[in-house]
C-alpha atoms as a PDB file:
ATOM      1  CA  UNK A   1     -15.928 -76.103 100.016  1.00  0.00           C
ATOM      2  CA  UNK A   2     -15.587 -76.735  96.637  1.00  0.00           C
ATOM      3  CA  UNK A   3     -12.292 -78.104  95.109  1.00  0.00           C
ATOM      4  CA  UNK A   4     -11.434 -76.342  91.442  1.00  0.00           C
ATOM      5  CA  UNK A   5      -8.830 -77.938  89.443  1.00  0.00           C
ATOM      6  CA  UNK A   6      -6.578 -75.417  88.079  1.00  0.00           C
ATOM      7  CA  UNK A   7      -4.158 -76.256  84.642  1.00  0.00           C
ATOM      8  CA  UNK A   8      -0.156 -76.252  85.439  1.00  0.00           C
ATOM      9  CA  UNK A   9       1.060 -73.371  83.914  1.00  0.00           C
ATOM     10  CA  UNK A  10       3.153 -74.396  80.728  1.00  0.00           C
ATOM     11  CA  UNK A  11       7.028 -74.775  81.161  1.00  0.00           C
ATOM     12  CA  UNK A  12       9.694 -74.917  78.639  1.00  0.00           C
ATOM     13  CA  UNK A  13      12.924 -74.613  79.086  1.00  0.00           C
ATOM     14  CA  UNK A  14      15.668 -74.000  75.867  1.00  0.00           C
ATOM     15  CA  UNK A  15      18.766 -74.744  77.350  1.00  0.00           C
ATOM     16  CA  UNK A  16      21.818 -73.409  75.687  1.00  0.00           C
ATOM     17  CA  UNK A  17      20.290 -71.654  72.359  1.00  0.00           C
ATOM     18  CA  UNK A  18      22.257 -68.744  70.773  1.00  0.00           C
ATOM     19  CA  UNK A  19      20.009 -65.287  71.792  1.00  0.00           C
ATOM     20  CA  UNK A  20      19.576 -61.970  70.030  1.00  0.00           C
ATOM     21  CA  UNK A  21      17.785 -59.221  72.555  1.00  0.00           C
ATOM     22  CA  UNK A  22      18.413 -55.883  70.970  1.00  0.00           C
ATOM     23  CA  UNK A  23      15.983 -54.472  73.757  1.00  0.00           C
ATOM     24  CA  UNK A  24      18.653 -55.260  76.618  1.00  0.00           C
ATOM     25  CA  UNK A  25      20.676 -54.896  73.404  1.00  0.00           C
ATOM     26  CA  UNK A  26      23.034 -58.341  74.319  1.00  0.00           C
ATOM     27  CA  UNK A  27      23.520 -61.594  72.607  1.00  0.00           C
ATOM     28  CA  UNK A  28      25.541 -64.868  72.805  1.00  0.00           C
ATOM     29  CA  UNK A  29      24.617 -68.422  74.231  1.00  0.00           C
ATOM     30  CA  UNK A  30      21.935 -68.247  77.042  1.00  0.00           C
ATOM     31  CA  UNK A  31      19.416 -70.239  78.404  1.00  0.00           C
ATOM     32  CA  UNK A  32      15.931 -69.539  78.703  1.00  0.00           C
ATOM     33  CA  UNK A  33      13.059 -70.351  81.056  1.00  0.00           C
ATOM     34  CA  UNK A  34       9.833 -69.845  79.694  1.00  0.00           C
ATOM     35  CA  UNK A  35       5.835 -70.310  81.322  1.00  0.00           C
ATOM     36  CA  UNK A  36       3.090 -69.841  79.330  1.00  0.00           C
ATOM     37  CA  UNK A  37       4.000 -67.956  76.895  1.00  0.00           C
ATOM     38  CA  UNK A  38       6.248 -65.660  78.775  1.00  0.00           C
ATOM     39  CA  UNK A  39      10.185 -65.535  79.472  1.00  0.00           C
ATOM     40  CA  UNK A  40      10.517 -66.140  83.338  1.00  0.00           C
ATOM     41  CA  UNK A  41      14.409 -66.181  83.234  1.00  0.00           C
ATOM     42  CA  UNK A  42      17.298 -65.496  80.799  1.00  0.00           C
ATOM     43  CA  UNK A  43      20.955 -66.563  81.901  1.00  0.00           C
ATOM     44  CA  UNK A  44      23.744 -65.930  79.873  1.00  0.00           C
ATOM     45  CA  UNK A  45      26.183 -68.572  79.320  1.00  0.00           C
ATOM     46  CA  UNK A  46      29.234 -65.963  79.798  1.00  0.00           C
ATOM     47  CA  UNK A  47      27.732 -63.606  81.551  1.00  0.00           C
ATOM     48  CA  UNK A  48      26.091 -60.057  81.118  1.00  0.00           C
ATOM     49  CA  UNK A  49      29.100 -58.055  80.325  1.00  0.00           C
ATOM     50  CA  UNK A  50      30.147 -60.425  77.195  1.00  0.00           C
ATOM     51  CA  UNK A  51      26.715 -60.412  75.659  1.00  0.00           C
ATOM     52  CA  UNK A  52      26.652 -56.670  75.860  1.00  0.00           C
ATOM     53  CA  UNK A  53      30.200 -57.068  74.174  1.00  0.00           C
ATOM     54  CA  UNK A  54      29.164 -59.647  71.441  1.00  0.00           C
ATOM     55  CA  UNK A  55      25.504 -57.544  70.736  1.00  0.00           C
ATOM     56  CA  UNK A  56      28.007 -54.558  70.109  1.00  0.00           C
ATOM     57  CA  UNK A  57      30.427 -56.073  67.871  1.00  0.00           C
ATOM     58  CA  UNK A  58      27.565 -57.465  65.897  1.00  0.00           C
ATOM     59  CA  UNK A  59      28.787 -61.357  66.892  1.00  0.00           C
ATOM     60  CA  UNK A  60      27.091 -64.232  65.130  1.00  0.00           C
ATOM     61  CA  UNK A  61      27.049 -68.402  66.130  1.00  0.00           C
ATOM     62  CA  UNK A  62      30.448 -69.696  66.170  1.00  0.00           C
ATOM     63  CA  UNK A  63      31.515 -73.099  64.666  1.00  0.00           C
ATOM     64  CA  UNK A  64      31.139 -74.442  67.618  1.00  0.00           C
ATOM     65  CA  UNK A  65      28.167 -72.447  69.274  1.00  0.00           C
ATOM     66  CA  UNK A  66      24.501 -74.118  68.863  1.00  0.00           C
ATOM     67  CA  UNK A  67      22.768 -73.707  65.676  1.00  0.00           C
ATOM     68  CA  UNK A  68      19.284 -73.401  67.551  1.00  0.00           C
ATOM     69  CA  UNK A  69      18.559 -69.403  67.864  1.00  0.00           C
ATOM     70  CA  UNK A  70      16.220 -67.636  68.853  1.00  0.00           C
ATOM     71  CA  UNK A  71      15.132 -63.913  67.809  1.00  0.00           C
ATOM     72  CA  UNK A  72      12.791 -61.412  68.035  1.00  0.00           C
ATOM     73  CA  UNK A  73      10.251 -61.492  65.752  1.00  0.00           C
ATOM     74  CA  UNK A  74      11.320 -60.337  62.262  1.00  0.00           C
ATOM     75  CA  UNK A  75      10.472 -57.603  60.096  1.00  0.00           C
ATOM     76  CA  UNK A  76       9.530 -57.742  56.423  1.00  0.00           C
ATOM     77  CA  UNK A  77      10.184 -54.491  54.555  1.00  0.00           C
ATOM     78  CA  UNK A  78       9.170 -55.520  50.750  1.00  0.00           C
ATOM     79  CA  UNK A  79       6.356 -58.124  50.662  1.00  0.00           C
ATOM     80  CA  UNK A  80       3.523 -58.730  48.507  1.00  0.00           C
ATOM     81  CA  UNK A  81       0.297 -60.049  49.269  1.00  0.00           C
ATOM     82  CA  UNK A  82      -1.107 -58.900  45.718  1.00  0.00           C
ATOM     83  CA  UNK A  83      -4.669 -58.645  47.360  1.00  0.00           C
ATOM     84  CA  UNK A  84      -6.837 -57.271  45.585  1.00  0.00           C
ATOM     85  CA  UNK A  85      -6.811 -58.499  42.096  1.00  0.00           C
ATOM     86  CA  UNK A  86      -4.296 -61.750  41.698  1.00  0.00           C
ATOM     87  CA  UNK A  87      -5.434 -63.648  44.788  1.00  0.00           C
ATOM     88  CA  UNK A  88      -4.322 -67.084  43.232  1.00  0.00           C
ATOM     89  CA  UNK A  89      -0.268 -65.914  43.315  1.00  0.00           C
ATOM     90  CA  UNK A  90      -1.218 -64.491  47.129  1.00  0.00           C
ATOM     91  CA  UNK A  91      -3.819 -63.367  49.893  1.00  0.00           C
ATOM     92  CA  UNK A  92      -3.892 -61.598  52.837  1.00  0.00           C
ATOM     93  CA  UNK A  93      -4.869 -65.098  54.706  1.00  0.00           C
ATOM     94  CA  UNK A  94      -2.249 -67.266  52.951  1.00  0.00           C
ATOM     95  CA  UNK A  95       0.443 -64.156  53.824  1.00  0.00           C
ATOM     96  CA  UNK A  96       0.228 -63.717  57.169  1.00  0.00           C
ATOM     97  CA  UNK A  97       0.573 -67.530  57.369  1.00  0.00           C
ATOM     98  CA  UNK A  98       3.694 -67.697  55.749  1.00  0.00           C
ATOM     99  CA  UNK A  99       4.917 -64.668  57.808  1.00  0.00           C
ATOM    100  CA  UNK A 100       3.706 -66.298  61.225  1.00  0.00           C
ATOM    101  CA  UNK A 101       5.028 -69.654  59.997  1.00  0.00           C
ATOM    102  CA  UNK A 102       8.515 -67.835  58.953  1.00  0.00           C
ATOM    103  CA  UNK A 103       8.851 -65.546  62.418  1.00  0.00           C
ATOM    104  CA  UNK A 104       7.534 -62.627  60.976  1.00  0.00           C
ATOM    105  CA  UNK A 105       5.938 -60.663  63.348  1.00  0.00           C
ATOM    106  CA  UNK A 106       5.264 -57.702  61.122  1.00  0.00           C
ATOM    107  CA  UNK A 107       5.045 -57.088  57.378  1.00  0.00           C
ATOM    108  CA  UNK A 108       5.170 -54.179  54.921  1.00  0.00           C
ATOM    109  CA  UNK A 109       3.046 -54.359  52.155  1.00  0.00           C
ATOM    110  CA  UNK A 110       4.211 -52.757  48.964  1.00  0.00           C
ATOM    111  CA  UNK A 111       1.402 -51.173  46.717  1.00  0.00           C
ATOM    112  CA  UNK A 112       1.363 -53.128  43.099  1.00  0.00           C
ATOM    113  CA  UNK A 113      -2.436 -54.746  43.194  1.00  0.00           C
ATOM    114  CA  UNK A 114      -5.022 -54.781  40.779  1.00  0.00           C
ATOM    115  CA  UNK A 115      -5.774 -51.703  41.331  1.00  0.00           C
ATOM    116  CA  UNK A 116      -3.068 -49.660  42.966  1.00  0.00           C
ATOM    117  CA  UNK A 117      -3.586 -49.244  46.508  1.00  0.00           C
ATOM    118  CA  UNK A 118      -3.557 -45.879  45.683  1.00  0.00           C
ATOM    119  CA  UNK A 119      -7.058 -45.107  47.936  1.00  0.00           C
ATOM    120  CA  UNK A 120      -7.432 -44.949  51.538  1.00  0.00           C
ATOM    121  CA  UNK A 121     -10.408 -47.874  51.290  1.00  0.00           C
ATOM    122  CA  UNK A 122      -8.086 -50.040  49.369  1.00  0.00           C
ATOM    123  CA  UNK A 123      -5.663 -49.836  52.644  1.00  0.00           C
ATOM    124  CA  UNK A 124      -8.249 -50.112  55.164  1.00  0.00           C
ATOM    125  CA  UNK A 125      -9.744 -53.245  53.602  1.00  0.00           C
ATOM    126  CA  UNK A 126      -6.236 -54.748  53.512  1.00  0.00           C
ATOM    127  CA  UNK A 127      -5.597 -54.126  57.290  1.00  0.00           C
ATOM    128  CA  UNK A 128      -9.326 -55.361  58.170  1.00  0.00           C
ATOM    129  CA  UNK A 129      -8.804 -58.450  56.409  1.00  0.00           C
ATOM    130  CA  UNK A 130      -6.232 -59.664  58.937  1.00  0.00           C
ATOM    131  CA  UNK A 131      -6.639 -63.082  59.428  1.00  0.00           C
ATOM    132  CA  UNK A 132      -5.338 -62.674  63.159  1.00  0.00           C
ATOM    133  CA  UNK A 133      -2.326 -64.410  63.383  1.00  0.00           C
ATOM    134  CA  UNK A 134      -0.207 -62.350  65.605  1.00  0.00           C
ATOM    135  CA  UNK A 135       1.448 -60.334  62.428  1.00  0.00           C
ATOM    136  CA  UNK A 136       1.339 -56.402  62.019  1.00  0.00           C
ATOM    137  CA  UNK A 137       0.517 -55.645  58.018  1.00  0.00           C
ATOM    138  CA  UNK A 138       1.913 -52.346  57.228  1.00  0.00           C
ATOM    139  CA  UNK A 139       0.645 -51.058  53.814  1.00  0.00           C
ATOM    140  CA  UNK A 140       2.670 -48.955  51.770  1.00  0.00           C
ATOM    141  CA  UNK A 141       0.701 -47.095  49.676  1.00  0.00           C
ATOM    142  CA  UNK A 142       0.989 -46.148  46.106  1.00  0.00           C
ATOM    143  CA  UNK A 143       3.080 -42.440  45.095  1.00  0.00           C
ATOM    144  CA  UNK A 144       0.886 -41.438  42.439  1.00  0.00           C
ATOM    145  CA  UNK A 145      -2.111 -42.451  40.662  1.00  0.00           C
ATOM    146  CA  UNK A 146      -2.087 -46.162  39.836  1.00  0.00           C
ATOM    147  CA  UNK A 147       1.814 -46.408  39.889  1.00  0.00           C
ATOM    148  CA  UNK A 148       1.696 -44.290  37.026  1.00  0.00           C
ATOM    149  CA  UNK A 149       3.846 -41.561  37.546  1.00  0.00           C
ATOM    150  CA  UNK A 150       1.610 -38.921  35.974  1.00  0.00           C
ATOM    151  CA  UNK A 151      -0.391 -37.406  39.511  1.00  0.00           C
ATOM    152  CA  UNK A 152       0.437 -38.101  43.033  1.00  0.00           C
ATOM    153  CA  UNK A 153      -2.047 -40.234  44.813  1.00  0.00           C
ATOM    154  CA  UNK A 154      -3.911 -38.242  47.611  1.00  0.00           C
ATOM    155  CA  UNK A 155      -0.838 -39.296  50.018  1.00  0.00           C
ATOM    156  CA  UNK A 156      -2.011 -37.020  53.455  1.00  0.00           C
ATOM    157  CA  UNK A 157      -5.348 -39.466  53.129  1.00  0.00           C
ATOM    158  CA  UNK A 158      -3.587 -42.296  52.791  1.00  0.00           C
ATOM    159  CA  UNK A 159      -1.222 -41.897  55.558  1.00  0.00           C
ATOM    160  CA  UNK A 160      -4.372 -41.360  57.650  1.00  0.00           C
ATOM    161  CA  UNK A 161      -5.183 -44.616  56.659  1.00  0.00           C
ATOM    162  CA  UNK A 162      -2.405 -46.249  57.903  1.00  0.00           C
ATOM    163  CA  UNK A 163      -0.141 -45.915  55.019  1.00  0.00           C
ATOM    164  CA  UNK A 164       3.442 -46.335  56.731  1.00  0.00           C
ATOM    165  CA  UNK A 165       5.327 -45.750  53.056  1.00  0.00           C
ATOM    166  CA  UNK A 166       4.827 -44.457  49.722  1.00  0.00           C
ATOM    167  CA  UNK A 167       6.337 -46.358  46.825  1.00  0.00           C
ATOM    168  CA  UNK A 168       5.612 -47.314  42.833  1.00  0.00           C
ATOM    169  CA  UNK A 169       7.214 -50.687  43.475  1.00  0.00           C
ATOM    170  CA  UNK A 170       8.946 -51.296  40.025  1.00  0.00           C
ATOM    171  CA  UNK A 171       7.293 -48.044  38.669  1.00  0.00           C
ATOM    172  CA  UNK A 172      10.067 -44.800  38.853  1.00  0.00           C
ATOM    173  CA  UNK A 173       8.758 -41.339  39.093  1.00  0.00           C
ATOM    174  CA  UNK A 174      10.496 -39.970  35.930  1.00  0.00           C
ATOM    175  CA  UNK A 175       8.688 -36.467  35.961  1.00  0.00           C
ATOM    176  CA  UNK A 176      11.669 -34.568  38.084  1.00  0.00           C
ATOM    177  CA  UNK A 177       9.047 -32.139  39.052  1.00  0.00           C
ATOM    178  CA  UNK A 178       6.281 -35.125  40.161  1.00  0.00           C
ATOM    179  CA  UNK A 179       9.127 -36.625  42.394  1.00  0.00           C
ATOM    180  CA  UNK A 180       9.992 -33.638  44.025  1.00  0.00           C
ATOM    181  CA  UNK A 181       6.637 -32.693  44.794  1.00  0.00           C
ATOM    182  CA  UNK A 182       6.121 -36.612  46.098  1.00  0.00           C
ATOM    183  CA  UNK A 183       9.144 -35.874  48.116  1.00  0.00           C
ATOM    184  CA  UNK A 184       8.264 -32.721  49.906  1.00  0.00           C
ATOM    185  CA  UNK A 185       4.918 -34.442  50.525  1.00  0.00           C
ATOM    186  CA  UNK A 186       6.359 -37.507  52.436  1.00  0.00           C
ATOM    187  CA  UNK A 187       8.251 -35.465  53.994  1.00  0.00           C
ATOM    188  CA  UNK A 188       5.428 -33.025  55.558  1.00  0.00           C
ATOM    189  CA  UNK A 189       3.951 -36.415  56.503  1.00  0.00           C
ATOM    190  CA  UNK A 190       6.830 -37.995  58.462  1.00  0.00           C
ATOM    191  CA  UNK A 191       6.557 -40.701  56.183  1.00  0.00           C
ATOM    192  CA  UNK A 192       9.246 -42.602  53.866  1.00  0.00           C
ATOM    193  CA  UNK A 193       9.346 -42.378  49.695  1.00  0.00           C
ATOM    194  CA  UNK A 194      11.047 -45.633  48.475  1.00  0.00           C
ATOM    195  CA  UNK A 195      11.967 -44.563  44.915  1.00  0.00           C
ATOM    196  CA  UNK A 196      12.774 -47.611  42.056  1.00  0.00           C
ATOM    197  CA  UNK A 197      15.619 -45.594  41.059  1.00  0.00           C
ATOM    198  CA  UNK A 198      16.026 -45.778  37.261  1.00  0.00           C
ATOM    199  CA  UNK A 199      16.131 -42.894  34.344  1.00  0.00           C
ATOM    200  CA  UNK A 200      13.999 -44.708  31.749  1.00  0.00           C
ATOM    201  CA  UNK A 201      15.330 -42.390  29.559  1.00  0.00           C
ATOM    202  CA  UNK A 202      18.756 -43.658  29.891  1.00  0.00           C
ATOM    203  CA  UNK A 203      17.892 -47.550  30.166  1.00  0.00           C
ATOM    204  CA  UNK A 204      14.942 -47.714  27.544  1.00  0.00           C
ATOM    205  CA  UNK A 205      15.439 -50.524  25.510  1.00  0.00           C
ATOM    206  CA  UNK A 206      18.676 -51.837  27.392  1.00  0.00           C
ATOM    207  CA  UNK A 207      19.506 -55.167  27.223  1.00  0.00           C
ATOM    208  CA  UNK A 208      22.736 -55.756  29.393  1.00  0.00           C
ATOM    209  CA  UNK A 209      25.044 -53.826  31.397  1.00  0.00           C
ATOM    210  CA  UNK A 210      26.673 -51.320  29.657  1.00  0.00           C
ATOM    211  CA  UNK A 211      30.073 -52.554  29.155  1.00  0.00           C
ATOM    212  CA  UNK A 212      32.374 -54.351  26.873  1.00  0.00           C
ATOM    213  CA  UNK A 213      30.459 -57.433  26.680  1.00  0.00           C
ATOM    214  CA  UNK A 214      27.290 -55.699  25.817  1.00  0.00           C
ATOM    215  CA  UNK A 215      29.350 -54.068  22.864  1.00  0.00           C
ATOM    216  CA  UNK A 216      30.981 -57.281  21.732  1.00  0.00           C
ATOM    217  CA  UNK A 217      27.182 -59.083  21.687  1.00  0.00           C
ATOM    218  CA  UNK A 218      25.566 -56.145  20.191  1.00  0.00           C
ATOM    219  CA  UNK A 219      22.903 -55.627  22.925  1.00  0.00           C
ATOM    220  CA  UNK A 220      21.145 -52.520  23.594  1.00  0.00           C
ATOM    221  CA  UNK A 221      23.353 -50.871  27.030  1.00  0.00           C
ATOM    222  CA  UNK A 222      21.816 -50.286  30.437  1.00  0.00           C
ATOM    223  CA  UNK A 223      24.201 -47.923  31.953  1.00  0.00           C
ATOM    224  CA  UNK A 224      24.606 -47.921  35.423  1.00  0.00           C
ATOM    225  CA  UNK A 225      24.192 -43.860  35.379  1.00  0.00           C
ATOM    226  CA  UNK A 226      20.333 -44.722  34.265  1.00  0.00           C
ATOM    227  CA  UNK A 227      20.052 -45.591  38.383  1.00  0.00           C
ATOM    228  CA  UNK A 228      22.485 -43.395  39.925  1.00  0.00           C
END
């Protein structure tokens, strides 16, 4: 017979690190057992019952528990990877680095390139041009035309192309009647509308928050009812 020489499957084991698992939904000071790749065994310091507790009371490290934790991955809800159009600030590639390298595991996209990914191909291109590190890109795609706020972007086409939110990052809709219709839209789709709420009626032109020490200065007022 022939003798094959297999590898040892990896071992690590992270003794005492404070845990987050919102899946068995328990946390607290555990110890975990991990080959290749995968968790083999979990043991909880004090016990099952008390990391339920602490997971529902929202508990956090104590002073005196380690400062070594370990989470599921994370979730970023507002990033920007400005591709297309101002690659030098940001990329798809150098993104999803950062994000692995942070413990992202997934990543929202918001909408303000050069152009607007306000186009299904725009989206698809971003999502193809995954540099494969592990991390989910969710795009949000642009409400209307080019952020502008003048004609909703074709938003049923663009959730079929992965779209997961529709937003005009830094952009409101002012038009009441645009925004509703943007609204009832998202809404046929299932899908979130994160609004910049702001009046620019009401802020135009403001300089500080409206208030004495605006008035004493003589600056221009942004009053907080211009976002409310």
């Amino acid at each position: 017979g022939e003798l094959v020489s297999r590898p040892r499957a990896e071992r690590t084991l992270l003794k005492d690190h404070w845990v987050l698992d919102p899946v068995s939904r328990r946390a607290g000071v555990a110890t975990i057992e991990v080959h290749s790749g995968k968790v083999a065994r979990l043991e909880w310091r004090d016990g099952v019952v008390e990391a339920r507790r602490a997971f529902i009371e929202g508990a956090e490290p104590g002073p005196k528990d380690p400062k070594r934790l370990v989470l599921p991955a994370l979730v970023d809800l507002h990033a920007h990877f400005r591709q297309p159009g101002a690659g030098a600030s940001e990329d798809v590639a150098s993104g999803e680095a950062a994000a692995a390298h942070g413990g992202y595991g997934a990543v929202a996209l918001m909408p303000n390139s050069e152009p607007a990914a306000d186009h299904p191909a725009l989206l698809r291109e971003l999502t193809r041009t995954t540099a494969s590190r592990g991390v989910t890109l969710m795009p949000i795609a642009a409400a209307t035309l080019g952020r502008a706020g003048r004609a909703l972007a074709p938003m049923a086409e663009l959730a079929a192309a992965g779209a997961v939110a529709f937003s005009d990052d830094g952009n409101p809709i002012a038009d009441p009647a645009l925004f509703r219709s943007a609204l009832i839209t998202a809404g046929a789709l299932d899908l979130p509308l994160i609004e910049h709420c702001e009046d620019p009626a009401l802020t135009q032109g403001g300089e500080a928050a409206d208030g004495l020490v605006a008035t004493a200065l003589g600056l221009r007022p942004w009053p907080a009812s211009g976002e409310i």
